[in-house]
N, C-alpha and C. Protein backbone atom coordinates (compact mmCIF):
# COMPACT_ATOMS: atom_id res chain seq x y z
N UNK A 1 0.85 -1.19 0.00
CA UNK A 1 0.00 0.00 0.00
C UNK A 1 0.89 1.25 0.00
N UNK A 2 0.99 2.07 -1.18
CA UNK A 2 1.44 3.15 -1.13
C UNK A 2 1.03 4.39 0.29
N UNK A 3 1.85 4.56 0.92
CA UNK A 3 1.77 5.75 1.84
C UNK A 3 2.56 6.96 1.81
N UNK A 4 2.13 8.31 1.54
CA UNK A 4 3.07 9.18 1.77
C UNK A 4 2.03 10.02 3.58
N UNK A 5 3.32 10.57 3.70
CA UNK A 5 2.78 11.14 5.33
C UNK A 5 3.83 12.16 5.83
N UNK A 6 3.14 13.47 5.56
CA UNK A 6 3.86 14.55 5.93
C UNK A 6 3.90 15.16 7.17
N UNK A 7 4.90 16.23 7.11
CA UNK A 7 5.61 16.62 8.93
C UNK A 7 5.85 17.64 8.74
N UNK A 8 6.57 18.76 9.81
CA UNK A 8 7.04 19.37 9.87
C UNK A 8 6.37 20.61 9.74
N UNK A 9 4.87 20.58 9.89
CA UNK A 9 4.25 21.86 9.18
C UNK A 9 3.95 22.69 10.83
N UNK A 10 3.70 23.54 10.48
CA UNK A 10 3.35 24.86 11.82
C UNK A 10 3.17 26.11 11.70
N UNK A 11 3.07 26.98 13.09
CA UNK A 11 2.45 28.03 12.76
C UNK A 11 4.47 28.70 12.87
N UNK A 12 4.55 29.88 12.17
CA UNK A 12 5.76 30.66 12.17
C UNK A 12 5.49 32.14 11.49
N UNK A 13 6.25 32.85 12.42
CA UNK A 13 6.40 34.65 11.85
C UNK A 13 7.00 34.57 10.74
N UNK A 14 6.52 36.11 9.83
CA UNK A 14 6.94 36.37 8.40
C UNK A 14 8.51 36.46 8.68
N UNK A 15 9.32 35.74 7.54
CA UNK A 15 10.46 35.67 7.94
C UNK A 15 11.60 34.41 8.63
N UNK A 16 10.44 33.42 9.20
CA UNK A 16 10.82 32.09 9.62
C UNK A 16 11.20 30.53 8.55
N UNK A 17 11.46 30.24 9.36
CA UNK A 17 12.30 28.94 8.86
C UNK A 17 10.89 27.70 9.02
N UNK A 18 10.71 26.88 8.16
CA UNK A 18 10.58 24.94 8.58
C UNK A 18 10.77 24.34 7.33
N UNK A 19 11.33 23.56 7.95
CA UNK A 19 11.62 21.85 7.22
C UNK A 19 10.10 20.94 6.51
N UNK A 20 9.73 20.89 5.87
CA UNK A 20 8.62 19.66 5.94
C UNK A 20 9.08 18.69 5.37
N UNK A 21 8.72 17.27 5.63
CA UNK A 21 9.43 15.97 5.57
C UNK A 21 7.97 15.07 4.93
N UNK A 22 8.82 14.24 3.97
CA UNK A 22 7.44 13.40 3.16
C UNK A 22 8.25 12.20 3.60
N UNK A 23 7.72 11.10 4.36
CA UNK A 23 7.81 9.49 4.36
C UNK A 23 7.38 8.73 3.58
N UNK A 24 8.11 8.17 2.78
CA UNK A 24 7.07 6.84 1.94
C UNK A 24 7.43 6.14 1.80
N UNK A 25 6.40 5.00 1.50
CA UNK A 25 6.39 3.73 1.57
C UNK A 25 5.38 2.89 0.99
N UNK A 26 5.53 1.75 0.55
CA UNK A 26 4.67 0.57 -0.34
C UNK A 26 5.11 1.03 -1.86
N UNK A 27 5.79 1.59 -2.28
CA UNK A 27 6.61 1.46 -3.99
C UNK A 27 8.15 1.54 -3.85
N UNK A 28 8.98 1.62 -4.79
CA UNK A 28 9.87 2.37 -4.93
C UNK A 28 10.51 3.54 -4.97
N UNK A 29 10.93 4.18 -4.09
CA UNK A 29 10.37 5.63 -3.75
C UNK A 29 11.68 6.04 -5.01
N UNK A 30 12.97 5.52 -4.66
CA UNK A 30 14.31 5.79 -5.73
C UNK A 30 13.25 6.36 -7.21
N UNK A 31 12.60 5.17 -7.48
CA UNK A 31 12.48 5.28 -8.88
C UNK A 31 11.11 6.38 -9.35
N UNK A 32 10.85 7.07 -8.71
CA UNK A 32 9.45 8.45 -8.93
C UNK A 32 10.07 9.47 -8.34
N UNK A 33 9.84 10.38 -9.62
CA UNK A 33 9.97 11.84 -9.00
C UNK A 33 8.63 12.15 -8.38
N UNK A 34 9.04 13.31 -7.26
CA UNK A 34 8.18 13.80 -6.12
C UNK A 34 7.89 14.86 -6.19
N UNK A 35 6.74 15.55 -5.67
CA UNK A 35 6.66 16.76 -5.80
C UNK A 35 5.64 17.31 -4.47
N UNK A 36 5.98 18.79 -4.21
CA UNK A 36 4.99 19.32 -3.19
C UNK A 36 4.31 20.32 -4.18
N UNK A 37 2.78 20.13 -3.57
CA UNK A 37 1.60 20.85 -4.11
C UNK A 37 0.70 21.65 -2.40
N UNK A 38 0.81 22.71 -2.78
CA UNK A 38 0.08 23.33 -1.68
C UNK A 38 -1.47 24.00 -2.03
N UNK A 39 -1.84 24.38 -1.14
CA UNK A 39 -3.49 24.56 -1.44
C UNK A 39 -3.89 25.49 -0.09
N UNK A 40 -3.82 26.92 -0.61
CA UNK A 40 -4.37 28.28 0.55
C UNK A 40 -5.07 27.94 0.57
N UNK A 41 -6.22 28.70 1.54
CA UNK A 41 -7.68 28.94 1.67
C UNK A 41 -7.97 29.62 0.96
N UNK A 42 -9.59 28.96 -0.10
CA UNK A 42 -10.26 29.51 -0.99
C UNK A 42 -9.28 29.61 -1.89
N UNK A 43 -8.13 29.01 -2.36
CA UNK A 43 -7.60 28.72 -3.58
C UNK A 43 -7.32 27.50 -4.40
N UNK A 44 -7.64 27.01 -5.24
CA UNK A 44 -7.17 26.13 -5.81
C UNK A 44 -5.38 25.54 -5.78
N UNK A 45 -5.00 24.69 -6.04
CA UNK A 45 -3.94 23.59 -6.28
C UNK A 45 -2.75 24.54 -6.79
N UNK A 46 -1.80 24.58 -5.84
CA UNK A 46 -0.38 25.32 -6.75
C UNK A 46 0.57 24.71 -6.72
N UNK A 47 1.04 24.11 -7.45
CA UNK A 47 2.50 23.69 -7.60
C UNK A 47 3.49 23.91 -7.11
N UNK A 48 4.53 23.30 -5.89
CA UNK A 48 5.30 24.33 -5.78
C UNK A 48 6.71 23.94 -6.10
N UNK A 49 6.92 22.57 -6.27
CA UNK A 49 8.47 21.92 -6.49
C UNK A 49 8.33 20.82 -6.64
N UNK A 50 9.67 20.13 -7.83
CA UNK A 50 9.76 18.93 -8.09
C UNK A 50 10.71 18.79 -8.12
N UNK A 51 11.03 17.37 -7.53
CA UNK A 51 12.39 16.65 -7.89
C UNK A 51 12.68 15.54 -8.48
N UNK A 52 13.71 15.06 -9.36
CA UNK A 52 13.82 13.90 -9.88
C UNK A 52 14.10 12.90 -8.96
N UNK A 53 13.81 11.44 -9.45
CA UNK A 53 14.36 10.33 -9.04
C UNK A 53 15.79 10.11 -8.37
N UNK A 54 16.74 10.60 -9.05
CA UNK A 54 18.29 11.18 -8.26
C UNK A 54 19.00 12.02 -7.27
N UNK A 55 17.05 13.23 -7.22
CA UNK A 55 17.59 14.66 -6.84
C UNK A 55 18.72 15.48 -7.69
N UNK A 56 19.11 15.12 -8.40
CA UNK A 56 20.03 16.54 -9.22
C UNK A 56 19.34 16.99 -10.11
N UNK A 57 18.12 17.01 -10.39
CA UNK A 57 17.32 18.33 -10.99
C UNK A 57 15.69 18.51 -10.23
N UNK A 58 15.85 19.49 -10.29
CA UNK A 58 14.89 20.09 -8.87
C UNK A 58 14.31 21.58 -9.62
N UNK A 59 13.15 21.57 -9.54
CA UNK A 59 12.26 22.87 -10.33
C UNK A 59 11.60 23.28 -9.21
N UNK A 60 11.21 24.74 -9.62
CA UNK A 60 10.26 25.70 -8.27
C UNK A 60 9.33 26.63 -8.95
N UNK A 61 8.39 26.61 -8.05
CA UNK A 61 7.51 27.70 -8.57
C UNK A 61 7.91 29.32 -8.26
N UNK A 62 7.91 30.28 -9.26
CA UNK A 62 8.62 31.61 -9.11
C UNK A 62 8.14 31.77 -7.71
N UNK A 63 7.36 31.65 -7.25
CA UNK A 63 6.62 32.00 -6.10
C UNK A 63 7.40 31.79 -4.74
N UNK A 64 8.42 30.66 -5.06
CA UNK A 64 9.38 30.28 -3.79
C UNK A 64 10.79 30.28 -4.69
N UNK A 65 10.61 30.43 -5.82
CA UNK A 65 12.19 30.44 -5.89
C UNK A 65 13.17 30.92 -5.30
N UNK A 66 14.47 30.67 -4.80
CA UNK A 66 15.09 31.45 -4.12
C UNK A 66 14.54 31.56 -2.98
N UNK A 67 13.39 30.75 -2.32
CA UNK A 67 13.45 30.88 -0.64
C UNK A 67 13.17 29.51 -0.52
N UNK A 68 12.88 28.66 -1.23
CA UNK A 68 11.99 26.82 -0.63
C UNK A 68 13.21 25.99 -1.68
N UNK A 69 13.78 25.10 -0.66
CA UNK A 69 14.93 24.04 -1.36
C UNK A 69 14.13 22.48 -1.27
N UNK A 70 14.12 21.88 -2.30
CA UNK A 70 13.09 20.61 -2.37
C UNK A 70 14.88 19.80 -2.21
N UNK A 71 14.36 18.17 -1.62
CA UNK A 71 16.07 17.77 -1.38
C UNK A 71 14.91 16.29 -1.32
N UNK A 72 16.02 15.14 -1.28
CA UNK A 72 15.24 14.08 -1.11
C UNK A 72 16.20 13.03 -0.84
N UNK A 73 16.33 11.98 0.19
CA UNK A 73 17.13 11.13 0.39
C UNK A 73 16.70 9.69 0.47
N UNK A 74 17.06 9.20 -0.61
CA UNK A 74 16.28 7.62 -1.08
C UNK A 74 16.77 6.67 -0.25
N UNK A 75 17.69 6.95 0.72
CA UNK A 75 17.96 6.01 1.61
C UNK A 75 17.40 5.87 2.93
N UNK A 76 16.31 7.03 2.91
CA UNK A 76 15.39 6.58 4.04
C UNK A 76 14.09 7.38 3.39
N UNK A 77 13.86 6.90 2.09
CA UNK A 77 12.67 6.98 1.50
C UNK A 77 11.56 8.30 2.15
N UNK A 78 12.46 9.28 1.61
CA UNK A 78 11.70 10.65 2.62
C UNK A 78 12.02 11.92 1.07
N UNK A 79 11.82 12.65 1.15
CA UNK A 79 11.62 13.91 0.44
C UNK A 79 11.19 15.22 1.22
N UNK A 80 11.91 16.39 1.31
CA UNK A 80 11.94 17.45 2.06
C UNK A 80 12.05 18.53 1.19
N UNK A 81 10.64 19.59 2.46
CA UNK A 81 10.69 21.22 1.65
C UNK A 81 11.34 22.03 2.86
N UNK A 82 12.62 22.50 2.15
CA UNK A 82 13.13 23.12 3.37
C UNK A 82 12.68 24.78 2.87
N UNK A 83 11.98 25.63 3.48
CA UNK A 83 11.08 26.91 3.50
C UNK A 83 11.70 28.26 4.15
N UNK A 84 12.45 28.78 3.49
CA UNK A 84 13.35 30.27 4.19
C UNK A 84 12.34 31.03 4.04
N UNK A 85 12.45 32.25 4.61
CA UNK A 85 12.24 33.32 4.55
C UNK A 85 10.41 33.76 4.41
N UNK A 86 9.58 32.71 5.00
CA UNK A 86 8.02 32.30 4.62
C UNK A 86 7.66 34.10 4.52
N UNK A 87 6.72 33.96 3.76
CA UNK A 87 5.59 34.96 4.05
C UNK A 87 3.91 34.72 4.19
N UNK A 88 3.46 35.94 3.99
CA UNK A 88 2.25 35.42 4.78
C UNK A 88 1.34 34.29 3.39
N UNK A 89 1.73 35.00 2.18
CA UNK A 89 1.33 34.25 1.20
C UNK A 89 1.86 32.35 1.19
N UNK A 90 2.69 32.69 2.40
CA UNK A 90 2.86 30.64 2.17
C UNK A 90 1.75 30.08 2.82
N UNK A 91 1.45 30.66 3.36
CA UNK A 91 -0.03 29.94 4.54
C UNK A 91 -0.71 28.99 3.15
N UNK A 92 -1.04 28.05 3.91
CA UNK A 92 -1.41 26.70 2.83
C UNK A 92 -1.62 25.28 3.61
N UNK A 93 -2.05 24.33 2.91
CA UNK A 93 -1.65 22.81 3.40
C UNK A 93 -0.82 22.42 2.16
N UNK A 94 0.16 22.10 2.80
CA UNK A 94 1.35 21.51 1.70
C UNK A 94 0.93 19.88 1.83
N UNK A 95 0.75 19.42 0.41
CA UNK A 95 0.52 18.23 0.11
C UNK A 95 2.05 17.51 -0.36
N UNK A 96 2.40 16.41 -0.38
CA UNK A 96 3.59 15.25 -1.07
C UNK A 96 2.58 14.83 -2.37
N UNK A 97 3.17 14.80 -3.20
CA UNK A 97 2.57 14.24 -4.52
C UNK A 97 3.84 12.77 -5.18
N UNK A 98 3.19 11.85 -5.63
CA UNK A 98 3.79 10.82 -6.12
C UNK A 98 3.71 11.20 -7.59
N UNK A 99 4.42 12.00 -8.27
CA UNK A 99 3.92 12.14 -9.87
C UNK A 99 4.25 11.43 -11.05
N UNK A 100 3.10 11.66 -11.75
CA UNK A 100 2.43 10.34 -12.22
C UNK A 100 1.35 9.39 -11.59
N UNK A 101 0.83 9.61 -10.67
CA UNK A 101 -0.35 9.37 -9.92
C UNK A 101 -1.23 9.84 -9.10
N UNK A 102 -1.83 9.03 -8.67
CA UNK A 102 -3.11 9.87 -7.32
C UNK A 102 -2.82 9.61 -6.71
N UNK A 103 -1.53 9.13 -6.10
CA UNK A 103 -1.29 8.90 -4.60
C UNK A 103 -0.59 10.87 -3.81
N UNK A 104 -1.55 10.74 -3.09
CA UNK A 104 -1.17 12.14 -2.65
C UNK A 104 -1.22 11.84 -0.51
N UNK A 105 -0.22 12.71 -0.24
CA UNK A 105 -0.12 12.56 1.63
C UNK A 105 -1.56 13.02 2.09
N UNK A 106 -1.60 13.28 3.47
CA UNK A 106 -2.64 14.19 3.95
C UNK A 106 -2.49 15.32 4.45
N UNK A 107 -1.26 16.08 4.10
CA UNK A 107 -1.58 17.50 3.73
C UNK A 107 -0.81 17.73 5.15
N UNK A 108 0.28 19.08 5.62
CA UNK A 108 0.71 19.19 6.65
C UNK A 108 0.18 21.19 6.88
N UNK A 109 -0.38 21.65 7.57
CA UNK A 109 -0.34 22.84 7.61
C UNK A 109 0.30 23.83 7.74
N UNK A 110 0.45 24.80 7.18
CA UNK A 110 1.62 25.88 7.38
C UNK A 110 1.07 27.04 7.37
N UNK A 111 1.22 28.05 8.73
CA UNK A 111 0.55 28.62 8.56
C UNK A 111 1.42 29.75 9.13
N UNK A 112 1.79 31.36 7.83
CA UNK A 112 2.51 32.48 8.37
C UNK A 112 1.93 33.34 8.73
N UNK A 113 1.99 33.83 10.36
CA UNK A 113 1.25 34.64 10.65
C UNK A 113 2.54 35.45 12.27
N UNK A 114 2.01 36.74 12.09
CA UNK A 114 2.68 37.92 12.73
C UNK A 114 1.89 38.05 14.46
């Protein structure tokens, strides 16, 4: 049974730091690129980063470029959004995406507020 199951989410001031951490398990995690998808209130689905199967190519949405580092370590089948400099526009539930499928986590909250 495919599982992804996310962490690391919380409340933090404009300007703060978190880690979020994706666990998975029941496929091959090495062999799928990953991706985080977040979702504000009253907004639809945004994209925010992908990484390959290897991790040496890694894409971002302009929206975090230059502040959110996507990283992923296949040796303990995990994938991480590491999040500098948040603003209030990150407030969201950050989802783990398996892409290429519907296997999606249950969403970790993040929420920037002063």
């Amino acid at each position: 049974e495919v599982q992804l199951v996310e962490s690391g989410g919380g409340m933090v001031q404009p300007g703060g730091s978190l880690r979020l951490s994706c666990a998975a398990s029941g496929f091959s995690f090495s062999s799928y690129h990953m991706s985080w998808v977040r979702q504000a209130p009253g907004k639809g689905p945004e994209w925010v980063s992908g990484i390959n199967t290897g991790g040496g190519s890694r894409n971002y949405a302009d929206s975090v470029k230059g502040r959110f580092t996507i990283s992923r370590d296949n040796a303990k089948n995990t994938v991480y959004l590491q999040m500098n400099s948040l603003i209030f526009e990150d407030t969201a539930v950050y989802y783990c995406h398996l892409e290429g499928t519907d296997y999606w986590g249950q969403g970790t909250q993040v929420t920037v507020s002063s």
